[in-house]
C-alpha atoms as a PDB file:
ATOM      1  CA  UNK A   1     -33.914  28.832  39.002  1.00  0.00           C
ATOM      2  CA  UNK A   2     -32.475  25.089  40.023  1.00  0.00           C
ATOM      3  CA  UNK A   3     -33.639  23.887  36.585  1.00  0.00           C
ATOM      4  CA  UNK A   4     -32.071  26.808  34.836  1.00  0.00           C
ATOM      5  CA  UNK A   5     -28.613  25.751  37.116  1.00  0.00           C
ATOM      6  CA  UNK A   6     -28.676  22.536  36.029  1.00  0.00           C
ATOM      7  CA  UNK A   7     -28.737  22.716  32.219  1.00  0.00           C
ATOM      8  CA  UNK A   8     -25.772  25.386  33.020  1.00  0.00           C
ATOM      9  CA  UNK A   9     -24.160  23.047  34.734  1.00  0.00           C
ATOM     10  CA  UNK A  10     -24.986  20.074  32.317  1.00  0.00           C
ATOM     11  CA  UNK A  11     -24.057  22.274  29.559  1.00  0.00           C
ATOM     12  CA  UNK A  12     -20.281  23.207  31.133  1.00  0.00           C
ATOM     13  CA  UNK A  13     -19.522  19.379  31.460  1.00  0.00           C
ATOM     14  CA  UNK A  14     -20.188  18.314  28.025  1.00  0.00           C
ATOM     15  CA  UNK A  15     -18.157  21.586  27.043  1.00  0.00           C
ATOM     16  CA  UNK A  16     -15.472  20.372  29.129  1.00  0.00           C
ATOM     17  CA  UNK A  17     -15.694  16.729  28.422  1.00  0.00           C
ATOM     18  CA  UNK A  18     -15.668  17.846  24.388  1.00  0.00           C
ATOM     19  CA  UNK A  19     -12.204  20.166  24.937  1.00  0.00           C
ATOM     20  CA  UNK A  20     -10.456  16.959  26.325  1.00  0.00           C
ATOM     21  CA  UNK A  21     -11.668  14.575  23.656  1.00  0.00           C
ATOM     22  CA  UNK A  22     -10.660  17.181  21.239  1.00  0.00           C
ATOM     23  CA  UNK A  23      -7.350  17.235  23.253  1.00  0.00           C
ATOM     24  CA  UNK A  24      -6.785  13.051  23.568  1.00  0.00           C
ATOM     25  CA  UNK A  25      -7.583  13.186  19.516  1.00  0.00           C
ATOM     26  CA  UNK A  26      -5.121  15.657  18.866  1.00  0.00           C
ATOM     27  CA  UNK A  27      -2.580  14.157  21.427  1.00  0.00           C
ATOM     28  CA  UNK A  28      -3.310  10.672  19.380  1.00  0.00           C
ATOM     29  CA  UNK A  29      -2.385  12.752  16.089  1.00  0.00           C
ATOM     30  CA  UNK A  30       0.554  13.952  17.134  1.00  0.00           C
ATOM     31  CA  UNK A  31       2.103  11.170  18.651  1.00  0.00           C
ATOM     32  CA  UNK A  32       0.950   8.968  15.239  1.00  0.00           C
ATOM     33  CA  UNK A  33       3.133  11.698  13.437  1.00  0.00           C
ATOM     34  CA  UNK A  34       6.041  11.104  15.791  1.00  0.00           C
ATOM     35  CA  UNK A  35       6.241   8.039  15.989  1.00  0.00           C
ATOM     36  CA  UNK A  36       5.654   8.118  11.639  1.00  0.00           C
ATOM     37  CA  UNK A  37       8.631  10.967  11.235  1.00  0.00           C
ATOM     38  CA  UNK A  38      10.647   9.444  13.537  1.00  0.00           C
ATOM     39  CA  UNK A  39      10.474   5.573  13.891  1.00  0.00           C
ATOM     40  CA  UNK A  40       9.307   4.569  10.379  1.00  0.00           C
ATOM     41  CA  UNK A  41      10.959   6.772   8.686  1.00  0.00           C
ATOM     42  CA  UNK A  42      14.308   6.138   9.892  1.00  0.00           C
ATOM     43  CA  UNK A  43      14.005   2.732  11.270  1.00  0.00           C
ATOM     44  CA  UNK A  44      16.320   1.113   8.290  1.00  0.00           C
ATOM     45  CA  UNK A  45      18.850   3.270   9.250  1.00  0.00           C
ATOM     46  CA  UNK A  46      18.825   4.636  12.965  1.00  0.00           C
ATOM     47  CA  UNK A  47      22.202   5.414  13.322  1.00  0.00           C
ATOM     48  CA  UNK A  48      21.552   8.470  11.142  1.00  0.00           C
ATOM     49  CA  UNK A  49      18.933   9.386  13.612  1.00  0.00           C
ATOM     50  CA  UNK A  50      20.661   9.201  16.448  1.00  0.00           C
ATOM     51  CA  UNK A  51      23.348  11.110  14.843  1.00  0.00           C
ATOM     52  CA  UNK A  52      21.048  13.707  14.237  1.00  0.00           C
ATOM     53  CA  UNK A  53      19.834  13.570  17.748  1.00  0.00           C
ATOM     54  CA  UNK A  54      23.423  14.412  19.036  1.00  0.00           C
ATOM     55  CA  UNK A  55      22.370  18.212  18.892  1.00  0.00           C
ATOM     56  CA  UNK A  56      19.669  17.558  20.858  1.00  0.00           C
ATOM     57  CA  UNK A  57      19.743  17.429  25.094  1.00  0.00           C
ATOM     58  CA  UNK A  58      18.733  13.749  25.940  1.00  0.00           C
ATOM     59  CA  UNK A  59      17.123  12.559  29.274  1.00  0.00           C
ATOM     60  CA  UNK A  60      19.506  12.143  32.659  1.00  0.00           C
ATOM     61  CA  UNK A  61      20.307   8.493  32.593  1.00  0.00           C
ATOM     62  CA  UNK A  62      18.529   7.809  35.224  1.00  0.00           C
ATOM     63  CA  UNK A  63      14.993   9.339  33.570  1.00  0.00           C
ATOM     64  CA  UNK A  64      16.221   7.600  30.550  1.00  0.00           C
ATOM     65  CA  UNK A  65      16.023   3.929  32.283  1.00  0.00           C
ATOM     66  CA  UNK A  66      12.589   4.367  32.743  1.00  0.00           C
ATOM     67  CA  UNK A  67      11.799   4.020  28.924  1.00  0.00           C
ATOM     68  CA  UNK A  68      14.600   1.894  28.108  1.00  0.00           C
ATOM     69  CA  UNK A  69      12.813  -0.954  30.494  1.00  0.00           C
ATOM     70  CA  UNK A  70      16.397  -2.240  31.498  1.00  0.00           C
ATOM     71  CA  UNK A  71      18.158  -2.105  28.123  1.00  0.00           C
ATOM     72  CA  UNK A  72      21.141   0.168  27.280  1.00  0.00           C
ATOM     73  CA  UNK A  73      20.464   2.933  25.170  1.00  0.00           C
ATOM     74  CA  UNK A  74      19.055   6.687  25.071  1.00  0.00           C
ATOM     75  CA  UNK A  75      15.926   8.956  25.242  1.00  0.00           C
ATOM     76  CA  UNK A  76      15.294  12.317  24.445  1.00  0.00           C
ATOM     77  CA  UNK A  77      11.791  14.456  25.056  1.00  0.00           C
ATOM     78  CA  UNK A  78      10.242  15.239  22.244  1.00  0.00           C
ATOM     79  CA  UNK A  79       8.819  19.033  22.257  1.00  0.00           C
ATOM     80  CA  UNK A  80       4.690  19.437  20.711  1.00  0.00           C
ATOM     81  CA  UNK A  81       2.473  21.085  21.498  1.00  0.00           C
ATOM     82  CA  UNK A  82      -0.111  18.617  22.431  1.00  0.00           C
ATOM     83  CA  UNK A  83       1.240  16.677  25.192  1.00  0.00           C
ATOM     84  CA  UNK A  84       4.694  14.885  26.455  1.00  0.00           C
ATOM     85  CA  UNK A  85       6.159  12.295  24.021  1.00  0.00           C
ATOM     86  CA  UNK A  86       9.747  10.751  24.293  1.00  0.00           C
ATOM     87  CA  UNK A  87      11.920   8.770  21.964  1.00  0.00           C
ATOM     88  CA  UNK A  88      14.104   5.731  23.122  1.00  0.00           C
ATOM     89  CA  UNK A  89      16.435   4.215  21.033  1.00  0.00           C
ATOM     90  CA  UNK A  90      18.278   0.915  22.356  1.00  0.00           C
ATOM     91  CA  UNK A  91      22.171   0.885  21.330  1.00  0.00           C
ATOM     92  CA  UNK A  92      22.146  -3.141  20.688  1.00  0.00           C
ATOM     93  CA  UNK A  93      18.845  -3.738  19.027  1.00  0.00           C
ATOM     94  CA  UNK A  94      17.022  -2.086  15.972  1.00  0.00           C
ATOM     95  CA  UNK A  95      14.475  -0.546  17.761  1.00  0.00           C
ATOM     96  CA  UNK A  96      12.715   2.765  17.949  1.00  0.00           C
ATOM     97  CA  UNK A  97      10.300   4.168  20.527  1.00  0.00           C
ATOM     98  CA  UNK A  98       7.681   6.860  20.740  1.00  0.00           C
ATOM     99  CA  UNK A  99       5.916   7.253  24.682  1.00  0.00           C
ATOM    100  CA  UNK A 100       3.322   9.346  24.825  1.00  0.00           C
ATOM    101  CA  UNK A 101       1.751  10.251  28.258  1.00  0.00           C
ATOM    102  CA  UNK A 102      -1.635  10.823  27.568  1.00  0.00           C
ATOM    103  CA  UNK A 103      -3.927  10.434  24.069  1.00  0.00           C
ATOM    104  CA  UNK A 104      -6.933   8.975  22.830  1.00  0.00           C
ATOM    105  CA  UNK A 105      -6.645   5.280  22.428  1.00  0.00           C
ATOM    106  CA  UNK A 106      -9.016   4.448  20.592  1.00  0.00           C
ATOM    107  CA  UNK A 107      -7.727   7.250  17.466  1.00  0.00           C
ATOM    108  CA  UNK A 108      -4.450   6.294  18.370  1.00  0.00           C
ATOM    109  CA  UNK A 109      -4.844   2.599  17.445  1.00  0.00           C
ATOM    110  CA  UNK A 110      -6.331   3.863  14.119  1.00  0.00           C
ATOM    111  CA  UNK A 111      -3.760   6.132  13.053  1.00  0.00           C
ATOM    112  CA  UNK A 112      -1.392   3.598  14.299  1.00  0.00           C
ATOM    113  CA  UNK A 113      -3.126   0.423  12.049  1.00  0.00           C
ATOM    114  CA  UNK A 114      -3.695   3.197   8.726  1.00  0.00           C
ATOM    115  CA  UNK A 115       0.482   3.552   9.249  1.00  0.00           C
ATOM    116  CA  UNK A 116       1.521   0.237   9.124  1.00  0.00           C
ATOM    117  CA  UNK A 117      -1.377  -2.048   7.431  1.00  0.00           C
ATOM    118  CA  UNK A 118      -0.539  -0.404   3.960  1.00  0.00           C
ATOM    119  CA  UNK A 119       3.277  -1.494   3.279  1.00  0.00           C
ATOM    120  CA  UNK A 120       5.014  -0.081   0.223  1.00  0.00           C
ATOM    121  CA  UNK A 121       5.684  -2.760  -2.448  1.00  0.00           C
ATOM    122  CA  UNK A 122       7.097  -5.684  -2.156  1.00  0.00           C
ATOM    123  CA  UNK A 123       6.600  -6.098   1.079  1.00  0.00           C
ATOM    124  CA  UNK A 124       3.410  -7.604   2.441  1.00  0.00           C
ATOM    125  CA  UNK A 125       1.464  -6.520   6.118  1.00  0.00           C
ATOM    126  CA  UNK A 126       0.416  -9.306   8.324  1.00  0.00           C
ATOM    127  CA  UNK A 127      -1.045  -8.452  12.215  1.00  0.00           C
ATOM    128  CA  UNK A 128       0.414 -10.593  14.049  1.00  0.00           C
ATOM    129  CA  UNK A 129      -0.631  -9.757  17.515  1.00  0.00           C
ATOM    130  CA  UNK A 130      -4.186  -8.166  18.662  1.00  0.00           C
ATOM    131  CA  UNK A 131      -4.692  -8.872  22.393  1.00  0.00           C
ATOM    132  CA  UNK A 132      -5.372  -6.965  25.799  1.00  0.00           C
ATOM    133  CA  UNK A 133      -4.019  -7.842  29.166  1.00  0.00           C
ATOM    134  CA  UNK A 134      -4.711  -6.392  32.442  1.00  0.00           C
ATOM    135  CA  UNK A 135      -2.275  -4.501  34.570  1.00  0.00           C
ATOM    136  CA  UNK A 136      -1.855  -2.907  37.682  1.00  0.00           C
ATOM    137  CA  UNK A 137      -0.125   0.157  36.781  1.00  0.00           C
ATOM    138  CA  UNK A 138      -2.005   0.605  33.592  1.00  0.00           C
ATOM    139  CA  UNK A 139      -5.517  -0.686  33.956  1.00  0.00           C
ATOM    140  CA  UNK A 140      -6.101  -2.441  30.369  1.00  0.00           C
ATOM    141  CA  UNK A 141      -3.244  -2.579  28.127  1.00  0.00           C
ATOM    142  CA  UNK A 142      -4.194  -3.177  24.322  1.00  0.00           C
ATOM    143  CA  UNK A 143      -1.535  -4.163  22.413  1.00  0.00           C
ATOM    144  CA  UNK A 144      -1.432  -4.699  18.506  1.00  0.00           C
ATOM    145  CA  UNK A 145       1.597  -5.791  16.213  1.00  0.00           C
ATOM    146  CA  UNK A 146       1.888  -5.568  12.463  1.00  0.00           C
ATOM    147  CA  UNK A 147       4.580  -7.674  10.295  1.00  0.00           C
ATOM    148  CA  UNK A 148       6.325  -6.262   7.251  1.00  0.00           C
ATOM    149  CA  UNK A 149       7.856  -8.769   5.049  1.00  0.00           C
ATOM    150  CA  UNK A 150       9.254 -10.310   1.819  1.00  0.00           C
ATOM    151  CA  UNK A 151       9.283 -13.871   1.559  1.00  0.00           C
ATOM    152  CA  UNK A 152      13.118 -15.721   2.550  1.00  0.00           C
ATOM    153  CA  UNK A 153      13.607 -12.521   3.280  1.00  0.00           C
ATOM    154  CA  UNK A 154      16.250 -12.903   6.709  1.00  0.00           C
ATOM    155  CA  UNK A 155      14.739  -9.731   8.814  1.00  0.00           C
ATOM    156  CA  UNK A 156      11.028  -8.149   8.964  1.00  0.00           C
ATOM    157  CA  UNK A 157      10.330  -5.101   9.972  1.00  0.00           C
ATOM    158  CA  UNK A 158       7.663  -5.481  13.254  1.00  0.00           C
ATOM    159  CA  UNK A 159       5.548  -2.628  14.404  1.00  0.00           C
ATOM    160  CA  UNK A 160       3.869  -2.827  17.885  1.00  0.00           C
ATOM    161  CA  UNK A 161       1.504  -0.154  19.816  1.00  0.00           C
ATOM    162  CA  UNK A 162       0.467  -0.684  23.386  1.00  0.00           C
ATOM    163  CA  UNK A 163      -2.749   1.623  24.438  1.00  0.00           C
ATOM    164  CA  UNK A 164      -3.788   2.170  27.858  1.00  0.00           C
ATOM    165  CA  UNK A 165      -7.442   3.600  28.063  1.00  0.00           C
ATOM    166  CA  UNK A 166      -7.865   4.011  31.900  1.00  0.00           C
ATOM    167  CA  UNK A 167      -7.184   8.114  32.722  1.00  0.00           C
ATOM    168  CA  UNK A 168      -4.837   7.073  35.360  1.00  0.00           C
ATOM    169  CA  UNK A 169      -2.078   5.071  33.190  1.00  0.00           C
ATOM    170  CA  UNK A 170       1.282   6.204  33.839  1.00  0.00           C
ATOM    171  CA  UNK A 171       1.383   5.735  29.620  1.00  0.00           C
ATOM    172  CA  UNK A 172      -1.224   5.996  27.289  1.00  0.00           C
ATOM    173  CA  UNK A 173       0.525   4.785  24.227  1.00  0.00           C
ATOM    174  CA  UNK A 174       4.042   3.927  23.508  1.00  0.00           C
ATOM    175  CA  UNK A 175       4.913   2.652  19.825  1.00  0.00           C
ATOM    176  CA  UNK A 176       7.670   0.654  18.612  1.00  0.00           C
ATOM    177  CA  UNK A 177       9.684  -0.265  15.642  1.00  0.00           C
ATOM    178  CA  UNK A 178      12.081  -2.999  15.425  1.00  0.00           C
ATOM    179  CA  UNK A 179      13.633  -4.821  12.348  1.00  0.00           C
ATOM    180  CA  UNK A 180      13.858  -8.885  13.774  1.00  0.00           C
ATOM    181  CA  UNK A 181      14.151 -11.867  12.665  1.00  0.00           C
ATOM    182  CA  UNK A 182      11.399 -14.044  11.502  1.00  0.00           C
END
């Protein structure tokens, strides 16, 4: 009888372990399509976005602050099915953000690096950042940036996606899009 618990038992965790990979993978997908329909997509032009975003209720100021990491600007929840996501945009600075609470890392990265390592002609891709720092409130922080770019060209357009594998991360991913100078 004990064996015949056991494989039950072993059986019901890999089950269980399987539903939330399948869950991280598709909370990595959907974020990668945020942060793809919203941030890439409209980052020449964000003002359009946020015009469009006037219909929509955005965070309390003071929930806001806590993606805006000190900067003025605004954030709004993003509604999917797969997990919690919110976009920031800064009012002084070309820059979009996607958070998303909880996703596979590892997928994330990929979908992430497939986005933004393929620019549309003329420009030209360049990583310009691969490196992983430790944290307190995240455990391991990944953090990989991607340059688009013309040459004499006076702004790039710089994509950046911070990945937190540990289970216990406040944030799991947040992606950004900024247009800077080189």
């Amino acid at each position: 009888m004990l064996p015949k618990f056991i494989t039950v038992i072993l059986m019901l965790s890999l089950a269980s372990n399987s539903c939330f990979a399948d869950e991280a993978e598709d909370q990595a997908n959907s974020f990668a399509s945020i942060y793809a329909s919203l941030c890439l997509k409209n980052l020449t032009n964000l003002g359009a976005l946020r015009e469009q975003l006037k219909q929509v209720p955005a965070l309390p100021q003071e929930k806001a602050e806590h993606f805006l990491a000190g900067n003025i600007g605004d954030a709004w929840p993003v509604p999917d099915k797969n997990g919690v996501f919110v976009l920031a945009l800064l009012r002084d600075k070309p820059i979009c953000l996607v958070y998303g609470r909880r996703a596979n890392s590892e997928v994330a990265r990929k979908l992430f690096t497939d986005l933004v390592t393929n620019a549309p002609s003329p420009l030209t891709t360049k990583q310009v950042l691969n490196e992983k720092a430790q944290t307190t409130a995240n455990g391991e922080i990944q953090t990989v940036s991607y340059d688009w770019s013309v040459p004499n060209a006076p702004k790039n357009l710089l994509f950046t996606l911070s990945t937190a594998a540990s289970e216990t991360a406040d944030i799991q991913v947040l992606g950004s899009a900024a247009i800077v100078s080189p």
